[in-house]
C-alpha atoms as a PDB file:
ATOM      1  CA  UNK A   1      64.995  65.045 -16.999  1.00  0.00           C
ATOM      2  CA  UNK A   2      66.755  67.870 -15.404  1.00  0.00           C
ATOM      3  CA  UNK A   3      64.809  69.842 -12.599  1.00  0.00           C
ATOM      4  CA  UNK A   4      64.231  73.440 -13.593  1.00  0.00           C
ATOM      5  CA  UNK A   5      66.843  74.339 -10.762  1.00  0.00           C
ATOM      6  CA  UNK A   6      69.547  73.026 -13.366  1.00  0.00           C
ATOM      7  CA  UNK A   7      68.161  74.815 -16.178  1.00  0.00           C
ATOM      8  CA  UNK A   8      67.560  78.508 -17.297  1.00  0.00           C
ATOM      9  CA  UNK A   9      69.328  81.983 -16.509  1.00  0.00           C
ATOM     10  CA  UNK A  10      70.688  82.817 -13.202  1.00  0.00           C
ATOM     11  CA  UNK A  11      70.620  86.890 -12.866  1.00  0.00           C
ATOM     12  CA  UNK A  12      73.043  88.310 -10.330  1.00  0.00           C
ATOM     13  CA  UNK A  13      73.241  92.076  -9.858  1.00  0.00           C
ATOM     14  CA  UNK A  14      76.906  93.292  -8.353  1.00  0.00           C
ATOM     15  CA  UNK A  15      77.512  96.528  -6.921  1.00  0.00           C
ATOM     16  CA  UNK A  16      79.436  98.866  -9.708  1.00  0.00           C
ATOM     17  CA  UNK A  17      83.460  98.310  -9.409  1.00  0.00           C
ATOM     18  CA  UNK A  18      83.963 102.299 -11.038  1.00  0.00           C
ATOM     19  CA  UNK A  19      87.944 101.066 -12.134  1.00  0.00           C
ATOM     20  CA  UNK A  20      86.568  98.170 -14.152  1.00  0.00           C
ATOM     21  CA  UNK A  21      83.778 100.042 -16.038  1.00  0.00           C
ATOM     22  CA  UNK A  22      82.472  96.630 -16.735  1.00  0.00           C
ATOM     23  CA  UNK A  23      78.539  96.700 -17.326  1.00  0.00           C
ATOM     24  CA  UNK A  24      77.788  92.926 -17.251  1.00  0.00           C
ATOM     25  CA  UNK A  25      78.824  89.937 -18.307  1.00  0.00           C
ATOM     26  CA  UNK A  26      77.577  86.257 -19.643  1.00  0.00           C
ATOM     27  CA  UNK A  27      78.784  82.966 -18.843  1.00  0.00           C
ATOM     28  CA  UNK A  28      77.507  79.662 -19.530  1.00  0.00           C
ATOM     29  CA  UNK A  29      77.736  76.822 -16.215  1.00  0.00           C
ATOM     30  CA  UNK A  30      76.273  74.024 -17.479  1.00  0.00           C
ATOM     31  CA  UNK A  31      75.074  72.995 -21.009  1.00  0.00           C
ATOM     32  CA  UNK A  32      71.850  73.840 -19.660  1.00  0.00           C
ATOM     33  CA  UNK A  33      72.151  76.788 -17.471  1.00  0.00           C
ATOM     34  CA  UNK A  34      73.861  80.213 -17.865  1.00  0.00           C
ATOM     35  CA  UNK A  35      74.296  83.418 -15.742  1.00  0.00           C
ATOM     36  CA  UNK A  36      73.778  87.327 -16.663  1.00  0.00           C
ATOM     37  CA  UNK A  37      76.226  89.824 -14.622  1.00  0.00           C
ATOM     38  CA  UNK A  38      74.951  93.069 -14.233  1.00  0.00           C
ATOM     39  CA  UNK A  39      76.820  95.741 -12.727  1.00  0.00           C
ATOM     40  CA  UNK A  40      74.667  98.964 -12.551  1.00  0.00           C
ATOM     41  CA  UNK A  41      77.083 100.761 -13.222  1.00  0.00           C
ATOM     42  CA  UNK A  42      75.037 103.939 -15.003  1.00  0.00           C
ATOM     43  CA  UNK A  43      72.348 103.429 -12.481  1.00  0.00           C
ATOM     44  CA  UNK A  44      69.639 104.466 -15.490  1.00  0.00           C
ATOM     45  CA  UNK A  45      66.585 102.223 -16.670  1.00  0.00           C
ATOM     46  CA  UNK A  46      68.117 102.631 -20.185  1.00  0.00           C
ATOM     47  CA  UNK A  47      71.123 100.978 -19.364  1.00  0.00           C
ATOM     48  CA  UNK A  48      70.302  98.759 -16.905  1.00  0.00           C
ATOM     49  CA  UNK A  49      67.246  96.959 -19.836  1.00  0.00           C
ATOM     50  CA  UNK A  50      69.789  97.713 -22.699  1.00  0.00           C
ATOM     51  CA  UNK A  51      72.550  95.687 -20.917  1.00  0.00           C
ATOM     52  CA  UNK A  52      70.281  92.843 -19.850  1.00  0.00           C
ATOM     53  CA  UNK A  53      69.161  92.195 -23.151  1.00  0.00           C
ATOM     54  CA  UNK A  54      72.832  92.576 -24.729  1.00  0.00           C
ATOM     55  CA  UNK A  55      73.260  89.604 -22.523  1.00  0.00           C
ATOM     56  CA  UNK A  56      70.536  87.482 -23.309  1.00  0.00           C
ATOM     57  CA  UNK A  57      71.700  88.011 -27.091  1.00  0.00           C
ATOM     58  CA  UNK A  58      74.662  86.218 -26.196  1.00  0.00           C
ATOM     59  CA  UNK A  59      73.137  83.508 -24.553  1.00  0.00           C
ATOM     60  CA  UNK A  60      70.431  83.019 -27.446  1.00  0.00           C
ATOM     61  CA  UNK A  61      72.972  83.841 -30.749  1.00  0.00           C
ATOM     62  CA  UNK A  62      76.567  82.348 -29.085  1.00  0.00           C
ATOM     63  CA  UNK A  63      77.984  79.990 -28.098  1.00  0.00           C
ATOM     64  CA  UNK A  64      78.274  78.117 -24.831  1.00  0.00           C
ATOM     65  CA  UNK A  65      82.129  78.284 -24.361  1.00  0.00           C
ATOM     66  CA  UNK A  66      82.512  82.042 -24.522  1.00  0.00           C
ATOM     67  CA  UNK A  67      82.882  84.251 -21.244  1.00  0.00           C
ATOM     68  CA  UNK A  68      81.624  87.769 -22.581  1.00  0.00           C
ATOM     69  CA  UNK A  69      82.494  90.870 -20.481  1.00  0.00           C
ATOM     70  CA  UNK A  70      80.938  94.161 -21.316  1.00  0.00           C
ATOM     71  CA  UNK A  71      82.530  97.697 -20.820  1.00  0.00           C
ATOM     72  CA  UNK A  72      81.299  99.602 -24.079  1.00  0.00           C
ATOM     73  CA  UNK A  73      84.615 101.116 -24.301  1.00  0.00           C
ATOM     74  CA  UNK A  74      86.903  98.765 -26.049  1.00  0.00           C
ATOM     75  CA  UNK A  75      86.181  98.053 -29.960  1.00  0.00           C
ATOM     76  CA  UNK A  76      83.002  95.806 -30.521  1.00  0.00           C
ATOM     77  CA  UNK A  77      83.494  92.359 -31.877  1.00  0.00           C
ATOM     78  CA  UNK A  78      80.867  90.707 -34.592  1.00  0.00           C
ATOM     79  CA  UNK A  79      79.552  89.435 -31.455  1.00  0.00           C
ATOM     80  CA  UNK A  80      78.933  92.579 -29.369  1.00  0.00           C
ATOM     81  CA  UNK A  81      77.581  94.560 -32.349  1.00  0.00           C
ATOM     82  CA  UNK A  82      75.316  90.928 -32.783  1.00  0.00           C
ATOM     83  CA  UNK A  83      74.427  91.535 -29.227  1.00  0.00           C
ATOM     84  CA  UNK A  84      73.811  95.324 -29.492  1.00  0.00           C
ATOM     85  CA  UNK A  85      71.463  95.291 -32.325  1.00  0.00           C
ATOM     86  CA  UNK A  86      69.376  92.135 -30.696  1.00  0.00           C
ATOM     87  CA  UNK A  87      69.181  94.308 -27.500  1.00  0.00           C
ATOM     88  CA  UNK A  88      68.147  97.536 -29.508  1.00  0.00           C
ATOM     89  CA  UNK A  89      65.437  95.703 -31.737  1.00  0.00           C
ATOM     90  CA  UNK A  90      64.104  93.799 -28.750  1.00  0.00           C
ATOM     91  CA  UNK A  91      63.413  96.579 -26.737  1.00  0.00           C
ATOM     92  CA  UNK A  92      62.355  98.696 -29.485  1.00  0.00           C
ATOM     93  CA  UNK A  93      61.297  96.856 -32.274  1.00  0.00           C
ATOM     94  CA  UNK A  94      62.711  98.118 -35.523  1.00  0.00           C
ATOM     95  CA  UNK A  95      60.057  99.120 -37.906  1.00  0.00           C
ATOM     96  CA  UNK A  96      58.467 101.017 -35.391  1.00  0.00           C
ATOM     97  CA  UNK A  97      61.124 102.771 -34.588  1.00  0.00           C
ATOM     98  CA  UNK A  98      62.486 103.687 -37.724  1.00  0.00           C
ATOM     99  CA  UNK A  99      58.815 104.798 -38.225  1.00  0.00           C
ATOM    100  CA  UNK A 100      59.278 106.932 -35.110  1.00  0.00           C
ATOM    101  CA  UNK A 101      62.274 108.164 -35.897  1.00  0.00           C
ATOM    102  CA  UNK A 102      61.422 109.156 -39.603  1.00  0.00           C
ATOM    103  CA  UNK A 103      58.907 111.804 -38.017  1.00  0.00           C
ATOM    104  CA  UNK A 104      61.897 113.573 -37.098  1.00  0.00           C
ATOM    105  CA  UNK A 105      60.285 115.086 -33.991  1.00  0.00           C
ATOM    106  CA  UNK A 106      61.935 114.048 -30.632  1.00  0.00           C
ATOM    107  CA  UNK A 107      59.918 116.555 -28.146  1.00  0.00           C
ATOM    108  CA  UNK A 108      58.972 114.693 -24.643  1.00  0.00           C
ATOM    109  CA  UNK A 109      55.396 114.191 -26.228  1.00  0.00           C
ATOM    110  CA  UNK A 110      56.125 112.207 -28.968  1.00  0.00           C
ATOM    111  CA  UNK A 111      58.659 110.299 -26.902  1.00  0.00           C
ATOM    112  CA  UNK A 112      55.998 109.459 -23.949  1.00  0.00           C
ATOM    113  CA  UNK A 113      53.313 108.854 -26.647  1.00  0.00           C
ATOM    114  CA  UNK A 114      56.131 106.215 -28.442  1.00  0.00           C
ATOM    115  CA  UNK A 115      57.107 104.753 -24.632  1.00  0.00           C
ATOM    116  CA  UNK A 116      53.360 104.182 -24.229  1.00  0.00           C
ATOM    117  CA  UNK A 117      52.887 102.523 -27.419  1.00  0.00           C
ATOM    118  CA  UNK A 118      55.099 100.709 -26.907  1.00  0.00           C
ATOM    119  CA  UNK A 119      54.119  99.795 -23.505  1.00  0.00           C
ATOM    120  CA  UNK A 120      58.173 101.028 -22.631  1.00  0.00           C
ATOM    121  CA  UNK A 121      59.645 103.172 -20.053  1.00  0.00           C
ATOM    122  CA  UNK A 122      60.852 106.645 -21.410  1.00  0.00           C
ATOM    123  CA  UNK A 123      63.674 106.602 -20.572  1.00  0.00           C
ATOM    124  CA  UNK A 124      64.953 103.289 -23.057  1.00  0.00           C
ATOM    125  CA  UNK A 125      63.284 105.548 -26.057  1.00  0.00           C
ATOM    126  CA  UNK A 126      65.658 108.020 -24.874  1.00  0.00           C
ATOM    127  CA  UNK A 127      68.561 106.387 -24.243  1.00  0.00           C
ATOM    128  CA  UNK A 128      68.055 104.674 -27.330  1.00  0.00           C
ATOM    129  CA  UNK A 129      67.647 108.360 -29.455  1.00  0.00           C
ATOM    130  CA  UNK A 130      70.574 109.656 -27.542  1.00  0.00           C
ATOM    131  CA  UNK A 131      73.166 106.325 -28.061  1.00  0.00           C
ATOM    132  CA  UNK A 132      71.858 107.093 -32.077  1.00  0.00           C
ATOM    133  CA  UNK A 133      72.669 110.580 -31.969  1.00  0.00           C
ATOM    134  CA  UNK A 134      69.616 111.561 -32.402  1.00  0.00           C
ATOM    135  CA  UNK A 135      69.188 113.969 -29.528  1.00  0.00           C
ATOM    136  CA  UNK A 136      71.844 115.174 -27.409  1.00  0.00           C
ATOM    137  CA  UNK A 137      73.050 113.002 -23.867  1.00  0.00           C
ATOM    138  CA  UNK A 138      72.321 116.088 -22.073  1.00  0.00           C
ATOM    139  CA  UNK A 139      68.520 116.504 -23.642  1.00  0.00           C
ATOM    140  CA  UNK A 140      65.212 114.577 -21.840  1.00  0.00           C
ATOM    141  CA  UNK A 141      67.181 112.697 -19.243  1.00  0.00           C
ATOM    142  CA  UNK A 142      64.348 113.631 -16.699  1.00  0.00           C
ATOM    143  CA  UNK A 143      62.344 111.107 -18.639  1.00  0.00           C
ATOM    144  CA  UNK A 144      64.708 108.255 -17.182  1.00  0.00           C
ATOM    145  CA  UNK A 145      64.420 106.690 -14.264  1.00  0.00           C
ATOM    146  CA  UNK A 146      67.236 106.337 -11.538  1.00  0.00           C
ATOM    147  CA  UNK A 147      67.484 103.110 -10.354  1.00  0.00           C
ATOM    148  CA  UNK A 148      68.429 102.294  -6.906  1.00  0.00           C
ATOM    149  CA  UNK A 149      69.615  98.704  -5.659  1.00  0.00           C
ATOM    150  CA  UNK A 150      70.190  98.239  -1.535  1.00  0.00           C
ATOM    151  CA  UNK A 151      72.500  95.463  -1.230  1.00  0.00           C
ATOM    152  CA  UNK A 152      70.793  92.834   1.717  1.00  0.00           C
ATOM    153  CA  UNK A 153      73.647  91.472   4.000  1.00  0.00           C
ATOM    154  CA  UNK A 154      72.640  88.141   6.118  1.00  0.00           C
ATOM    155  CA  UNK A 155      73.755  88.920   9.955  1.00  0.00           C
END
């Protein structure tokens, strides 16, 4: 039996490389262990959940051979849009938020009423409204959070 230091996901977070526009990435290093990427490179609690779950949809729905590398720019794959939608239902399960969304009311009430529901930051329900279209990207953004990540050097 393997110890558990061979086995699981290994999460490494990387300062943002701005040229690259890379968000994360997934790689498998053993048959039994396999490593998330994240770069922070919005800096938002919607992105930074959305993107760690897009990764862990690769590692539960793909294969083990694949390198993925995320920068939401180039055209999705079968496997990216796989990824997206696991990421987007697993944060926000979706029957509840079609029922949400059906109400057709998107004021910062109803969204921290949903978030709390849901047991969810505000800021993924609006993330997840804007990336739909839903509301604008300049509406509610005071409802995310920033997220800030002090790299620790070893003298």
């Amino acid at each position: 039996m393997e110890s558990g230091r061979n086995t699981g996901v290994s999460l490494v977070v990387v300062p943002e490389r701005p040229e690259t526009h890379v968000s994360g990435a997934t790689k498998w290093l053993t048959s039994n262990r396999a490593m998330i990427i994240l770069s922070l490179r919005h800096k938002m609690d919607d992105h930074f959940w959305f993107s760690l779950f897009h990764e862990a949809g690769h590692i539960l729905l793909h294969g083990k051979s694949e390198v993925f590398i995320e920068n939401y720019e180039d055209d999705k794959s079968e496997k990216e849009v796989e990824a997206d939608v696991f990421a987007s239902n697993f944060l926000i399960p979706k029957s509840k938020y079609n029922k949400f969304i059906s109400r057709n009311k998107f004021s910062e009430q109803s969204i921290l009423a949903f978030a709390q529901e849901l047991n969810l930051s505000p800021g993924i329900v609006v993330g997840r409204l804007q990336h739909d279209g839903l509301i604008p990207y300049s509406c509610l953004n005071r409802l995310k959070r920033k997220l800030n990540f002090s790299a620790q050097h070893d003298g």
